[in-house]
PDB file of N, CA and C in Angstrom:
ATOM      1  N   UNK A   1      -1.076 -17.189 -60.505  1.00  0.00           N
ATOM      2  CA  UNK A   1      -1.161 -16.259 -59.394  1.00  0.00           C
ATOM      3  C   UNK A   1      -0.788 -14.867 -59.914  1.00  0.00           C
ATOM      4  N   UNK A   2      -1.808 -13.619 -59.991  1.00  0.00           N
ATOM      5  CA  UNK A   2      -1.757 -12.616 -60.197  1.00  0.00           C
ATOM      6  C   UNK A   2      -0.402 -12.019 -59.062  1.00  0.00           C
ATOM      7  N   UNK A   3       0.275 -10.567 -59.624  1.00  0.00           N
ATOM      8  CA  UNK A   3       1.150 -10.197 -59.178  1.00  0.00           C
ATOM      9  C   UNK A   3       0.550  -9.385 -58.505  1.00  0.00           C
ATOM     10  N   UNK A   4       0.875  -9.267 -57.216  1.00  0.00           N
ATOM     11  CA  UNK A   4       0.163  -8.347 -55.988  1.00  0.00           C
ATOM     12  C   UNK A   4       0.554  -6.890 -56.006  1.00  0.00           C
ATOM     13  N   UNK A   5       0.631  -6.090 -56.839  1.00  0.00           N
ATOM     14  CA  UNK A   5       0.570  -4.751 -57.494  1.00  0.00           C
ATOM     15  C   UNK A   5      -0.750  -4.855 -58.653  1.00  0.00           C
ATOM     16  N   UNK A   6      -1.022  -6.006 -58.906  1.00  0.00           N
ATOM     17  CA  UNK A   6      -1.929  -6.104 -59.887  1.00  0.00           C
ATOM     18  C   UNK A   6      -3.853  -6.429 -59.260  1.00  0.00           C
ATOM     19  N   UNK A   7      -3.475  -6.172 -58.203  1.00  0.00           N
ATOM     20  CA  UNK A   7      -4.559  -6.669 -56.911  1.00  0.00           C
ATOM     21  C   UNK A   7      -5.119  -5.635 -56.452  1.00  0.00           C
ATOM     22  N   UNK A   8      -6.614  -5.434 -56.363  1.00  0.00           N
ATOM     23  CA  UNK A   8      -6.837  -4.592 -55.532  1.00  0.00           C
ATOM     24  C   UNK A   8      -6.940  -4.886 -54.165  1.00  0.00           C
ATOM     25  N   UNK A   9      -6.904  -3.920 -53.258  1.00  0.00           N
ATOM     26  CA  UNK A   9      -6.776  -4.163 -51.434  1.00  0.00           C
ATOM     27  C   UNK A   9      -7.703  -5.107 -51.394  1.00  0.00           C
ATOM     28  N   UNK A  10      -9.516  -5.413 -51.794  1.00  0.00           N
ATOM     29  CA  UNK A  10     -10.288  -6.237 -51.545  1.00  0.00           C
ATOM     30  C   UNK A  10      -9.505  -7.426 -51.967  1.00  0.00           C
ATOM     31  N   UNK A  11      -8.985  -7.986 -53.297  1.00  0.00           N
ATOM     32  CA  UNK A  11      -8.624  -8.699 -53.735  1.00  0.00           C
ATOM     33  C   UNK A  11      -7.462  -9.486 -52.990  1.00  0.00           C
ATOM     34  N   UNK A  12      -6.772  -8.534 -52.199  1.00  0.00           N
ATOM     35  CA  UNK A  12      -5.338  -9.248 -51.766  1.00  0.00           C
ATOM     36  C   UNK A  12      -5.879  -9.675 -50.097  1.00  0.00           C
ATOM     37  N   UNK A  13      -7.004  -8.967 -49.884  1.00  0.00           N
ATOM     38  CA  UNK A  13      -6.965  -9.391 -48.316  1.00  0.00           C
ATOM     39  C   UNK A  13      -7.939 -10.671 -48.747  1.00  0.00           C
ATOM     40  N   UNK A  14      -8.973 -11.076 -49.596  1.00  0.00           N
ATOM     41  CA  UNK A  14      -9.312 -12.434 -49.681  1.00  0.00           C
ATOM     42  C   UNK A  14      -8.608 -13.154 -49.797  1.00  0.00           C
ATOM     43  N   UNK A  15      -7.631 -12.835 -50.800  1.00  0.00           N
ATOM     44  CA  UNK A  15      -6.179 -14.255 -51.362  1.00  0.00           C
ATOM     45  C   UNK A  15      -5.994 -14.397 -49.732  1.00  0.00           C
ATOM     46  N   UNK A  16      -5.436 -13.246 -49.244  1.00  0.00           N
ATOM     47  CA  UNK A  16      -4.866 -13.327 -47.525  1.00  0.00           C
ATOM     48  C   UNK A  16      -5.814 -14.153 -46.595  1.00  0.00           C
ATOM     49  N   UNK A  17      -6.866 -14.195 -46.734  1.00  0.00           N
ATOM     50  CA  UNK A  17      -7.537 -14.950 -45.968  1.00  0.00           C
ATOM     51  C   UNK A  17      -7.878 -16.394 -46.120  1.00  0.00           C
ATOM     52  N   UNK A  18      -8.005 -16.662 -47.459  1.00  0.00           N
ATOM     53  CA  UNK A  18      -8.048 -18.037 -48.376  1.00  0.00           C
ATOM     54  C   UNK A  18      -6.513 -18.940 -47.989  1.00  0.00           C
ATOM     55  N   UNK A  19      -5.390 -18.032 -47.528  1.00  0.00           N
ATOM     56  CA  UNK A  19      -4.036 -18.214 -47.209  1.00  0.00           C
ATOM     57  C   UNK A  19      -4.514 -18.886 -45.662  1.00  0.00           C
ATOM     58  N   UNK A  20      -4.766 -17.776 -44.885  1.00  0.00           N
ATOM     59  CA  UNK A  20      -4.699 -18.136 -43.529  1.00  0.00           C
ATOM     60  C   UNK A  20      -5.945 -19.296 -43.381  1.00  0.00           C
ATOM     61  N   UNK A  21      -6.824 -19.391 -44.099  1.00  0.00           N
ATOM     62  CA  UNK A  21      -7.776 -20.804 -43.352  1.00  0.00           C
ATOM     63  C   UNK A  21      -7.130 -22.070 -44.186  1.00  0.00           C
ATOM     64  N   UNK A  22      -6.612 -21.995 -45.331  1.00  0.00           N
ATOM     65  CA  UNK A  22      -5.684 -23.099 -45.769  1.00  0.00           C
ATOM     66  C   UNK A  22      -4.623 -23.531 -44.720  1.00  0.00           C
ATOM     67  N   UNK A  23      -3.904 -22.468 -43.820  1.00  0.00           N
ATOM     68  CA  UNK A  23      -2.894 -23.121 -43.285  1.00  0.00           C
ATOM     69  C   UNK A  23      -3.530 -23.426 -41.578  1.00  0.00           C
ATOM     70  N   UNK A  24      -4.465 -22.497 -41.377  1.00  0.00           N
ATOM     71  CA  UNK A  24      -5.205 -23.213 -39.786  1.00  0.00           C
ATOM     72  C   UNK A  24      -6.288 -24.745 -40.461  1.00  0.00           C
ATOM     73  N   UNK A  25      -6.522 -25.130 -41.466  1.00  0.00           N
ATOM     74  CA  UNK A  25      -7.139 -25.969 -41.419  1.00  0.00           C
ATOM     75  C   UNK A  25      -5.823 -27.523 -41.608  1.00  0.00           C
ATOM     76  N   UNK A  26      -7.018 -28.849 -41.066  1.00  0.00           N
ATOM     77  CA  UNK A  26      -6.183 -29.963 -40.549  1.00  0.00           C
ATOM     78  C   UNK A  26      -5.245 -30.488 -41.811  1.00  0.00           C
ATOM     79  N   UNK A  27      -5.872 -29.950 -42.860  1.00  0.00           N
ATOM     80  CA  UNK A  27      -4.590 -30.551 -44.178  1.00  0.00           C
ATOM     81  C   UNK A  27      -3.957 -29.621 -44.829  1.00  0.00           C
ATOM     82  N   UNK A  28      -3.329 -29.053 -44.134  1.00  0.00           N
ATOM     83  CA  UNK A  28      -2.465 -28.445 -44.777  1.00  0.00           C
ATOM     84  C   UNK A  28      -1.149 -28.881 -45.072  1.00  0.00           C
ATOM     85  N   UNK A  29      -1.005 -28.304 -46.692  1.00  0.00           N
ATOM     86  CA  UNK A  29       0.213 -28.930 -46.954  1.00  0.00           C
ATOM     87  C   UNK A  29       1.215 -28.479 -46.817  1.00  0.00           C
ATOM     88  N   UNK A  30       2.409 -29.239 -46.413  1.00  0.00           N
ATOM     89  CA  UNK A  30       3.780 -29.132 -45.485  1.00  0.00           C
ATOM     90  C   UNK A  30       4.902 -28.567 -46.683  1.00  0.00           C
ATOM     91  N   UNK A  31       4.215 -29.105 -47.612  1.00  0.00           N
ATOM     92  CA  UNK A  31       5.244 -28.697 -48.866  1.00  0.00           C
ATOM     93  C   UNK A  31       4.901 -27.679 -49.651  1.00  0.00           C
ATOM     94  N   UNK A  32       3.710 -27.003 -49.177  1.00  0.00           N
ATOM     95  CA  UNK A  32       3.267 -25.822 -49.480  1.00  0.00           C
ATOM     96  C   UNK A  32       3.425 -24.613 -48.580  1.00  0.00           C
ATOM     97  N   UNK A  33       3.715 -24.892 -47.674  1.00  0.00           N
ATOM     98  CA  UNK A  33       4.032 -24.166 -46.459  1.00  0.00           C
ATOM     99  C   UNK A  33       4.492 -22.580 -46.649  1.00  0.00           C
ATOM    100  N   UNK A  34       6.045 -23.111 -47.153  1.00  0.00           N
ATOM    101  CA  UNK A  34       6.676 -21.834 -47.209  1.00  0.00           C
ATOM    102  C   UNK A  34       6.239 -20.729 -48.206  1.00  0.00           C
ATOM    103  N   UNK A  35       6.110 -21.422 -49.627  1.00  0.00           N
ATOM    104  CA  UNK A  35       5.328 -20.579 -50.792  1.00  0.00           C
ATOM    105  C   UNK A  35       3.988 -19.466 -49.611  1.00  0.00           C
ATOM    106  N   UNK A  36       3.275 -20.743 -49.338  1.00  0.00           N
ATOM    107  CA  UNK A  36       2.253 -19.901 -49.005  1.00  0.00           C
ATOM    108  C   UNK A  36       2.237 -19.272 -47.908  1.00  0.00           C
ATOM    109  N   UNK A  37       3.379 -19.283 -47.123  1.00  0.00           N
ATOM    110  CA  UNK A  37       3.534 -18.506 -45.720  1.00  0.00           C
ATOM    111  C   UNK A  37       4.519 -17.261 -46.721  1.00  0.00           C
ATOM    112  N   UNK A  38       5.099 -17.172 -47.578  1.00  0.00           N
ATOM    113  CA  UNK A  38       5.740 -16.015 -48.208  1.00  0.00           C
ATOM    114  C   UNK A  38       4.657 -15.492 -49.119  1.00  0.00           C
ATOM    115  N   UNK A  39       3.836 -15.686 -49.820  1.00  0.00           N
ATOM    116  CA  UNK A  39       2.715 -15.603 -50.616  1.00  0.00           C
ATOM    117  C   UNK A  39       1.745 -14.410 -49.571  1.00  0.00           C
ATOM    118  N   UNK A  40       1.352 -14.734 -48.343  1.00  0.00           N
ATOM    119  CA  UNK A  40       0.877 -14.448 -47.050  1.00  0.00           C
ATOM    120  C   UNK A  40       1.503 -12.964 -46.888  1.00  0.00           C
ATOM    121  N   UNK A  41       2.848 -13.168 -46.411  1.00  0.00           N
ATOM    122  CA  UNK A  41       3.440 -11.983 -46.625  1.00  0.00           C
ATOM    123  C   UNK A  41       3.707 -10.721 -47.119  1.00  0.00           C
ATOM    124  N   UNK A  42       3.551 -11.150 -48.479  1.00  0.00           N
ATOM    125  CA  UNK A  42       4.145 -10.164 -49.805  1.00  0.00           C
ATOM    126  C   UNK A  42       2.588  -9.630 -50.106  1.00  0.00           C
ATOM    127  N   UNK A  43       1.436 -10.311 -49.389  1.00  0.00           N
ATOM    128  CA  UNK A  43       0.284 -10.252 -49.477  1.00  0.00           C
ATOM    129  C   UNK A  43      -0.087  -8.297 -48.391  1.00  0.00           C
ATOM    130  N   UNK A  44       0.452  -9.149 -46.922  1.00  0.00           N
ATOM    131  CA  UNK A  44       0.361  -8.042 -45.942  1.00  0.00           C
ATOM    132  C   UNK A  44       1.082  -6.723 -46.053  1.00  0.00           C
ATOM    133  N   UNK A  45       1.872  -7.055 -46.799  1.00  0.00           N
ATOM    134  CA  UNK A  45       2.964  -6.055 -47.267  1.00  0.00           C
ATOM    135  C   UNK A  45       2.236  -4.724 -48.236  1.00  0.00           C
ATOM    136  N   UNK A  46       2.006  -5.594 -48.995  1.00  0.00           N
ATOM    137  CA  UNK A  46       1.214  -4.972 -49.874  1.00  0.00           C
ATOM    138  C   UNK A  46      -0.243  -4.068 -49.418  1.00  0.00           C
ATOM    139  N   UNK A  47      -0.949  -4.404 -48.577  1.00  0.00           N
ATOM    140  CA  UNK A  47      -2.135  -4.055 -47.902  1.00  0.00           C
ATOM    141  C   UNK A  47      -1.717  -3.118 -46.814  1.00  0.00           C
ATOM    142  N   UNK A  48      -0.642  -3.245 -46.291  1.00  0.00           N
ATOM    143  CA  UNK A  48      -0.145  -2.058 -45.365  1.00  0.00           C
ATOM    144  C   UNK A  48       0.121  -0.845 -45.915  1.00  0.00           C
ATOM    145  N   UNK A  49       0.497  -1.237 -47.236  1.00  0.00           N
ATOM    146  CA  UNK A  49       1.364  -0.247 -48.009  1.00  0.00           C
ATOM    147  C   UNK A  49      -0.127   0.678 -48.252  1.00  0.00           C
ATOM    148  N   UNK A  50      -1.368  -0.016 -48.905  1.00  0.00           N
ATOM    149  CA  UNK A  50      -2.602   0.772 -49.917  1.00  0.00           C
ATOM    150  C   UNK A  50      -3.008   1.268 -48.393  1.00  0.00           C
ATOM    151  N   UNK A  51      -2.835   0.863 -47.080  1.00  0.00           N
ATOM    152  CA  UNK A  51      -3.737   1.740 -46.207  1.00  0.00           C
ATOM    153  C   UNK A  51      -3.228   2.799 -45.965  1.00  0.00           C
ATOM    154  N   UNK A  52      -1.902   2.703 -45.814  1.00  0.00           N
ATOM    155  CA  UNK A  52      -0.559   4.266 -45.107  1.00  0.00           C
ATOM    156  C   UNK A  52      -0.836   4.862 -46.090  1.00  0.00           C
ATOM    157  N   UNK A  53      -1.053   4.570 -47.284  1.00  0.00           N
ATOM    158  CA  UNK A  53      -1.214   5.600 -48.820  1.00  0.00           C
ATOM    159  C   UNK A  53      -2.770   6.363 -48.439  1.00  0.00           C
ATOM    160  N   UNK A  54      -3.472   5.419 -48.447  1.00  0.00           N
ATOM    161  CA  UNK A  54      -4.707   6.107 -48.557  1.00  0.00           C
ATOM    162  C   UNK A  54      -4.874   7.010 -47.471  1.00  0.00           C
ATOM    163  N   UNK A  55      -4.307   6.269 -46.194  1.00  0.00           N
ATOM    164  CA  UNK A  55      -4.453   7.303 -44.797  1.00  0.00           C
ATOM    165  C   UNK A  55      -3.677   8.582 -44.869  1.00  0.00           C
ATOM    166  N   UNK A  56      -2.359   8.622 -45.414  1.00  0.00           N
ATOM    167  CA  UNK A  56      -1.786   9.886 -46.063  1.00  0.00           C
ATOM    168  C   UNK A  56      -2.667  10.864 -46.600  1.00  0.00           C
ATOM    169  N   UNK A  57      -3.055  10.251 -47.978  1.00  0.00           N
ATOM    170  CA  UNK A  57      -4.001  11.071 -48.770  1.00  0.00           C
ATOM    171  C   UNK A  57      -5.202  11.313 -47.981  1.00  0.00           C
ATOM    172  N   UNK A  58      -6.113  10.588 -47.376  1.00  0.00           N
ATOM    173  CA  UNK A  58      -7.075  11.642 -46.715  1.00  0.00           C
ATOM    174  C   UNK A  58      -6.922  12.630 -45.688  1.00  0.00           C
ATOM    175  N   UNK A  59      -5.717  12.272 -45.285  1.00  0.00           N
ATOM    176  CA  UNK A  59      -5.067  13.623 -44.203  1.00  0.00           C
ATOM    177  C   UNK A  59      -5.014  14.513 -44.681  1.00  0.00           C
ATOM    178  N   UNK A  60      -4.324  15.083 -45.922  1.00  0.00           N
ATOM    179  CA  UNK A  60      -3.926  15.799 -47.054  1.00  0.00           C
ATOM    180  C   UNK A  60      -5.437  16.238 -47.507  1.00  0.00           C
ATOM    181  N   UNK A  61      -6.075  15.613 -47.657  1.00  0.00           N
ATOM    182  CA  UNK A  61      -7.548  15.912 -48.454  1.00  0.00           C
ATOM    183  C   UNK A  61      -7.908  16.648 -47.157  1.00  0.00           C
ATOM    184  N   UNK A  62      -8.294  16.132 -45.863  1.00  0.00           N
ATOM    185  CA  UNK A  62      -8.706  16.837 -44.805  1.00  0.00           C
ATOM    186  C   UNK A  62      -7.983  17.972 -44.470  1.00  0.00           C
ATOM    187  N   UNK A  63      -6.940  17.999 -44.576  1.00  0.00           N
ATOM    188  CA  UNK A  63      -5.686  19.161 -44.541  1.00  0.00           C
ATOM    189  C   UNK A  63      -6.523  20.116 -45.035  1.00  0.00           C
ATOM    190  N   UNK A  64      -7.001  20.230 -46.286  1.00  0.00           N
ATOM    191  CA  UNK A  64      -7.003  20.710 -47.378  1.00  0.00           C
ATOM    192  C   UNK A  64      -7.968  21.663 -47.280  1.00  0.00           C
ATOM    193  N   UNK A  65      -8.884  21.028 -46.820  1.00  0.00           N
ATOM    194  CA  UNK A  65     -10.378  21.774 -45.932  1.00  0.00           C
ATOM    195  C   UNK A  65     -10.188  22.838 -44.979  1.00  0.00           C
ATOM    196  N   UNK A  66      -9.423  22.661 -44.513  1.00  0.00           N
ATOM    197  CA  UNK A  66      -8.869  23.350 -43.332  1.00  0.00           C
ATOM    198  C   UNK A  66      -8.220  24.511 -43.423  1.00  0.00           C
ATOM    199  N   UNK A  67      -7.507  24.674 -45.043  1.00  0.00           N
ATOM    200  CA  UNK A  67      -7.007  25.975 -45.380  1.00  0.00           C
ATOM    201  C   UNK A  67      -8.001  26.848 -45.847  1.00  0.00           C
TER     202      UNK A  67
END
């Protein structure tokens, strides 16, 4: 498992999604749970983080126009 700084946004929201139909589907494993409900996490975390960045920076870029 790649380190999620090492991910691009496309990359981490598939893992994220490959996460969430593993745990809505009927076999999911119980002993996998937590890994992959923290895995999930550190996932969203990460993807919140590249959008507030990028949404920053195009404000700033649009800012920028404006002077």
């Amino acid at each position: 498992m790649q380190p999620v700084t090492d991910l691009t946004y496309s990359q981490a929201l598939a893992e994220l999604e490959q996460i969430l139909a593993a745990l809505r589907g009927d076999d999911c494993d119980v002993d996998k749970l937590t890994s992959m409900t923290s895995r999930a996490v550190e996932l969203l975390n990460y993807c919140r983080s590249r959008l507030t960045s990028t949404d920053e920076e195009l404000r700033r870029i649009l800012e920028s126009l404006q002077n």
